[in-house]
C-alpha atoms as a PDB file:
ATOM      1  CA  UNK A   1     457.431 184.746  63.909  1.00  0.00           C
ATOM      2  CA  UNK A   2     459.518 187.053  65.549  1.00  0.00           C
ATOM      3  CA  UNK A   3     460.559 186.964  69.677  1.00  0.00           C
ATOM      4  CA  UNK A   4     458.265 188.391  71.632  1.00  0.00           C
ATOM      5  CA  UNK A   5     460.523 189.542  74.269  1.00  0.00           C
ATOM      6  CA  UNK A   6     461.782 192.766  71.835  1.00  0.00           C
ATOM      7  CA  UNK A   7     460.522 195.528  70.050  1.00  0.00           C
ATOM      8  CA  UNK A   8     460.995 196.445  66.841  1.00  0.00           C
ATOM      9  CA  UNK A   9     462.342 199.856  64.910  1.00  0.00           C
ATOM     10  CA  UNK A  10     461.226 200.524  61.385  1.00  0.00           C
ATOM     11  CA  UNK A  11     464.645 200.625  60.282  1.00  0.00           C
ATOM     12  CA  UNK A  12     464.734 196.823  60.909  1.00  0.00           C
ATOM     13  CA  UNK A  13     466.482 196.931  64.158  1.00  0.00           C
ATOM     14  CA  UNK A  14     465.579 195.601  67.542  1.00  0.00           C
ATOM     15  CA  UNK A  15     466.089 196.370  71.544  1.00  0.00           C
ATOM     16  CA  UNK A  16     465.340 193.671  74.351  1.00  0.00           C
ATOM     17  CA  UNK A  17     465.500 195.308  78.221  1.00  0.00           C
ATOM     18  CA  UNK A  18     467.405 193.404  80.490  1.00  0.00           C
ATOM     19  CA  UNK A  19     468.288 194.947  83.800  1.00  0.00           C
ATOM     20  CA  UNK A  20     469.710 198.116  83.272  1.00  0.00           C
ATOM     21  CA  UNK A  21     470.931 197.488  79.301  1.00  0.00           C
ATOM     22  CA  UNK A  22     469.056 197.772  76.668  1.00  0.00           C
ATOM     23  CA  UNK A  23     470.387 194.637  74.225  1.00  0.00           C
ATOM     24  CA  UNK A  24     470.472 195.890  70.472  1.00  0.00           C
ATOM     25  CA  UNK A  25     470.770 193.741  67.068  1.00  0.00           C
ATOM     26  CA  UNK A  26     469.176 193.673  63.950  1.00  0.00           C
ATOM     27  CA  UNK A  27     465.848 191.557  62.898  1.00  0.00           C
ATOM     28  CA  UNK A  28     466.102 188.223  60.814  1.00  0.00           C
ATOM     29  CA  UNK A  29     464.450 190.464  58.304  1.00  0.00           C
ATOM     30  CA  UNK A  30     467.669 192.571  58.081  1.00  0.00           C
ATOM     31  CA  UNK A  31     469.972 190.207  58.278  1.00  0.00           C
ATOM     32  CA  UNK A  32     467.960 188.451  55.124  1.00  0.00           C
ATOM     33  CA  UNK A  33     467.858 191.328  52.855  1.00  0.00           C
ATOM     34  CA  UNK A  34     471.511 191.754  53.573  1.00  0.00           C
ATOM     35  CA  UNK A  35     472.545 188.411  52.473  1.00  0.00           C
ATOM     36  CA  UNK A  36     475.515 186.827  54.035  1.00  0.00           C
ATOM     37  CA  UNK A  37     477.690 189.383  56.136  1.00  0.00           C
ATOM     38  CA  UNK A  38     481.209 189.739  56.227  1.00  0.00           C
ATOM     39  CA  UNK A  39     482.064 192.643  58.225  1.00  0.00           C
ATOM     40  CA  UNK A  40     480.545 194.753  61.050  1.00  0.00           C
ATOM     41  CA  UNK A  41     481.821 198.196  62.240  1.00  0.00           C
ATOM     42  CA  UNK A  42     480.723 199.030  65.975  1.00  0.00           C
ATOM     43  CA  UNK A  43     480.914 201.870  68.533  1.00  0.00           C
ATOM     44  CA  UNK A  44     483.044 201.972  71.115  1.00  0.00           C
ATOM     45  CA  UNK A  45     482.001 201.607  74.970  1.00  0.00           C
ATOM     46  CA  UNK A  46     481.240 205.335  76.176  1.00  0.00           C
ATOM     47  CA  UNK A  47     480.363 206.572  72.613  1.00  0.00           C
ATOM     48  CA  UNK A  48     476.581 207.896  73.388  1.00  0.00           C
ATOM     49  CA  UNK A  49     474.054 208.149  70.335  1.00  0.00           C
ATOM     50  CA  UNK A  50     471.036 209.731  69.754  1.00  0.00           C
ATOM     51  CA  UNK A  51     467.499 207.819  68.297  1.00  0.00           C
ATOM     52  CA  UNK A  52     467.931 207.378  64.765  1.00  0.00           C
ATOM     53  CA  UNK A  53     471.915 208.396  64.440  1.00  0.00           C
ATOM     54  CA  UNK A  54     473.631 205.962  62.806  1.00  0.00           C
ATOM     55  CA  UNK A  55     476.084 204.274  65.178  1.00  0.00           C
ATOM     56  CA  UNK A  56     477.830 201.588  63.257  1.00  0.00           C
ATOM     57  CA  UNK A  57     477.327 199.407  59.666  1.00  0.00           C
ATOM     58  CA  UNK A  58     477.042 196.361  58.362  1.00  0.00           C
ATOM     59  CA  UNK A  59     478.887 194.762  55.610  1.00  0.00           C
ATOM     60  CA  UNK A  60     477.476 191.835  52.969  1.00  0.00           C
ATOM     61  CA  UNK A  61     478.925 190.544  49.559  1.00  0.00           C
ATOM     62  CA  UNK A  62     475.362 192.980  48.661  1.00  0.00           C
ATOM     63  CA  UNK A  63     475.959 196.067  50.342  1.00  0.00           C
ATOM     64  CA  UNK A  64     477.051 198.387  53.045  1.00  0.00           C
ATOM     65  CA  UNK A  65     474.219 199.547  55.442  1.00  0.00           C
ATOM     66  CA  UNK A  66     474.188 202.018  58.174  1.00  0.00           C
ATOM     67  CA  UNK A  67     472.592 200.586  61.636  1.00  0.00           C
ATOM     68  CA  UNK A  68     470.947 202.888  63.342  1.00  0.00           C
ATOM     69  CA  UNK A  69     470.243 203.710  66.894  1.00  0.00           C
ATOM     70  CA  UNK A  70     466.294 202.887  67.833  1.00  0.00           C
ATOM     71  CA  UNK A  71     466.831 204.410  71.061  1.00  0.00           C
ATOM     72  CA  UNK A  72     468.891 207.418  72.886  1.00  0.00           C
ATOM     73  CA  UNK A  73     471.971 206.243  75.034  1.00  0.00           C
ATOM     74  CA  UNK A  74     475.541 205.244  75.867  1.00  0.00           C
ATOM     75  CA  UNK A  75     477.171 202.499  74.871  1.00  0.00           C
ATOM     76  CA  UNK A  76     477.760 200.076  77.507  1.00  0.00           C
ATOM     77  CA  UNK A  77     480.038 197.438  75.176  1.00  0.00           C
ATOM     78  CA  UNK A  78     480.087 196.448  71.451  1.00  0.00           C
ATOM     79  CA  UNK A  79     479.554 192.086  70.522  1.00  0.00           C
ATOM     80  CA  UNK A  80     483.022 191.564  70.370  1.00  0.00           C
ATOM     81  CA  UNK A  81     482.272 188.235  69.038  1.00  0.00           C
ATOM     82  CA  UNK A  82     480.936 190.161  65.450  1.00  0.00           C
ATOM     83  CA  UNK A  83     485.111 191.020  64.719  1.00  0.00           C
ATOM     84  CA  UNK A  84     485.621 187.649  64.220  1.00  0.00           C
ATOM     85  CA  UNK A  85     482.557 186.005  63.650  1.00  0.00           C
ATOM     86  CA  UNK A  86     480.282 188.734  61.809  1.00  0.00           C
ATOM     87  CA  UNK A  87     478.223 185.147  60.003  1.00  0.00           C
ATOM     88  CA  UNK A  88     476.769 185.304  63.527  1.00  0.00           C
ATOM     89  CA  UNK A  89     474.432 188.471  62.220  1.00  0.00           C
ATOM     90  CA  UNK A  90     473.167 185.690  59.455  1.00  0.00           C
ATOM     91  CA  UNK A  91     473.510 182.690  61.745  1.00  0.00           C
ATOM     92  CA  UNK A  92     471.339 183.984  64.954  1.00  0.00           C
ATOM     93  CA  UNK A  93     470.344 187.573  64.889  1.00  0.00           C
ATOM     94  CA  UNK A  94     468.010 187.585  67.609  1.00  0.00           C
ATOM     95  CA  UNK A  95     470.570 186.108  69.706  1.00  0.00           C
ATOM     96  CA  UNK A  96     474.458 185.403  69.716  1.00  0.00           C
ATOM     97  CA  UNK A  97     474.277 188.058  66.725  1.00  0.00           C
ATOM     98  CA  UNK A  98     473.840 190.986  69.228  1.00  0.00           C
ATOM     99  CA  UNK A  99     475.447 193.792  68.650  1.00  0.00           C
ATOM    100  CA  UNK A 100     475.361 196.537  71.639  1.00  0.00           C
ATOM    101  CA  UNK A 101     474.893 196.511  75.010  1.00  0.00           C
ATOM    102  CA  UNK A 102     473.792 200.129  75.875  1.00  0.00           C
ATOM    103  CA  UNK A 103     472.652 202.639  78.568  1.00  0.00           C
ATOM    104  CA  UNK A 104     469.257 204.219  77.652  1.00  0.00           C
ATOM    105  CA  UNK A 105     469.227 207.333  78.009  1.00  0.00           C
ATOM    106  CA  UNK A 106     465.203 207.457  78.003  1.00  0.00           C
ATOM    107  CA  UNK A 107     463.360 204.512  78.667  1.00  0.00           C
ATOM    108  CA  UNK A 108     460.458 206.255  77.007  1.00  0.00           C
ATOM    109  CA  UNK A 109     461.823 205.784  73.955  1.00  0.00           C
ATOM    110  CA  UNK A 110     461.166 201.959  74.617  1.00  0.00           C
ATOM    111  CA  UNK A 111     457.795 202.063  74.632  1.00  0.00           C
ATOM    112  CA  UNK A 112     457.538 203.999  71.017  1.00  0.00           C
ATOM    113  CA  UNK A 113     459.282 200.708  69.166  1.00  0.00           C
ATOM    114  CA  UNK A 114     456.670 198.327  67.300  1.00  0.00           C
ATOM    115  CA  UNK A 115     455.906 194.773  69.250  1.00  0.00           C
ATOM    116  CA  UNK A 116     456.649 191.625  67.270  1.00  0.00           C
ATOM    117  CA  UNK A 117     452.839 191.771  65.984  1.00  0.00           C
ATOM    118  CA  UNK A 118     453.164 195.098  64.934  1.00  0.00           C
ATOM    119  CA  UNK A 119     456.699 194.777  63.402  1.00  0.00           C
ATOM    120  CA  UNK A 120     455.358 191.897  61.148  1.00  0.00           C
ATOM    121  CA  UNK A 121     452.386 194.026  60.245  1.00  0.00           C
ATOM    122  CA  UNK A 122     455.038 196.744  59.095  1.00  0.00           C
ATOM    123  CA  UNK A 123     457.105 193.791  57.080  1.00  0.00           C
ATOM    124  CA  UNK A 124     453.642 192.872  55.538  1.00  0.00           C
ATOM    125  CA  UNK A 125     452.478 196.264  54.828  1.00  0.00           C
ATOM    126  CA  UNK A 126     456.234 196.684  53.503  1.00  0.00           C
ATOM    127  CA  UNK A 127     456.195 194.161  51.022  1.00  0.00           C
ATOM    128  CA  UNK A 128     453.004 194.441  48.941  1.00  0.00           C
ATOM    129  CA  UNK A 129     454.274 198.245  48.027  1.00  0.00           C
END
């Protein structure tokens, strides 16, 4: 069951409004297919990104994977916490495992993401392909 309070990109990532920030991270899904993480490159505060360019990556004993931006914006500040503690992707996603604070650029773009019902339609739908 995934938090209510967020939508949902199809690229696995996620966005939660609060105030004038849009909160980014990826989805316990992500985090799972990823297996355990052991580095995480993030943008600088200022850098400004564009839906769907890839603004940082993740790193796993698995893989490297691009995260990409779910919404238009600037930067606001990076989870500093990730440089020394990127387990917290695995550990709490959703939560501590953050990883952007950001400026959106068009709140419109908000309303396009998938809500958790739809996202774990998608992860349904996803799997039995």
């Amino acid at each position: 069951m995934y938090p209510t309070d967020k939508k949902y990109s199809k690229e696995h990532e996620w966005v939660k409004i609060e105030g004038d920030l849009a909160i980014i991270g990826i989805t316990d899904y992500a985090q799972n297919e990823l297996g355990e993480i052991v580095y995480v490159e993030l943008p600088q505060a200022g850098s400004t990104f564009q839906v769907q360019e890839v603004f940082g990556s993740v790193e796993s004993v698995k893989a490297v994977s691009d995260i990409f931006a779910p919404i238009s914006g600037e930067i606001d500040s990076p989870n500093e916490l990730l440089e020394e503690e990127p387990e917290l992707l695995n550990n709490d996603p959703h939560g501590e495992g953050w990883l952007v604070k950001m400026v959106p650029a068009n709140t419109a773009e908000i309303d396009e993401l998938m809500d958790a019902a739809a996202y774990e339609k998608f992860l349904a739908e996803e799997g039995s392909k």
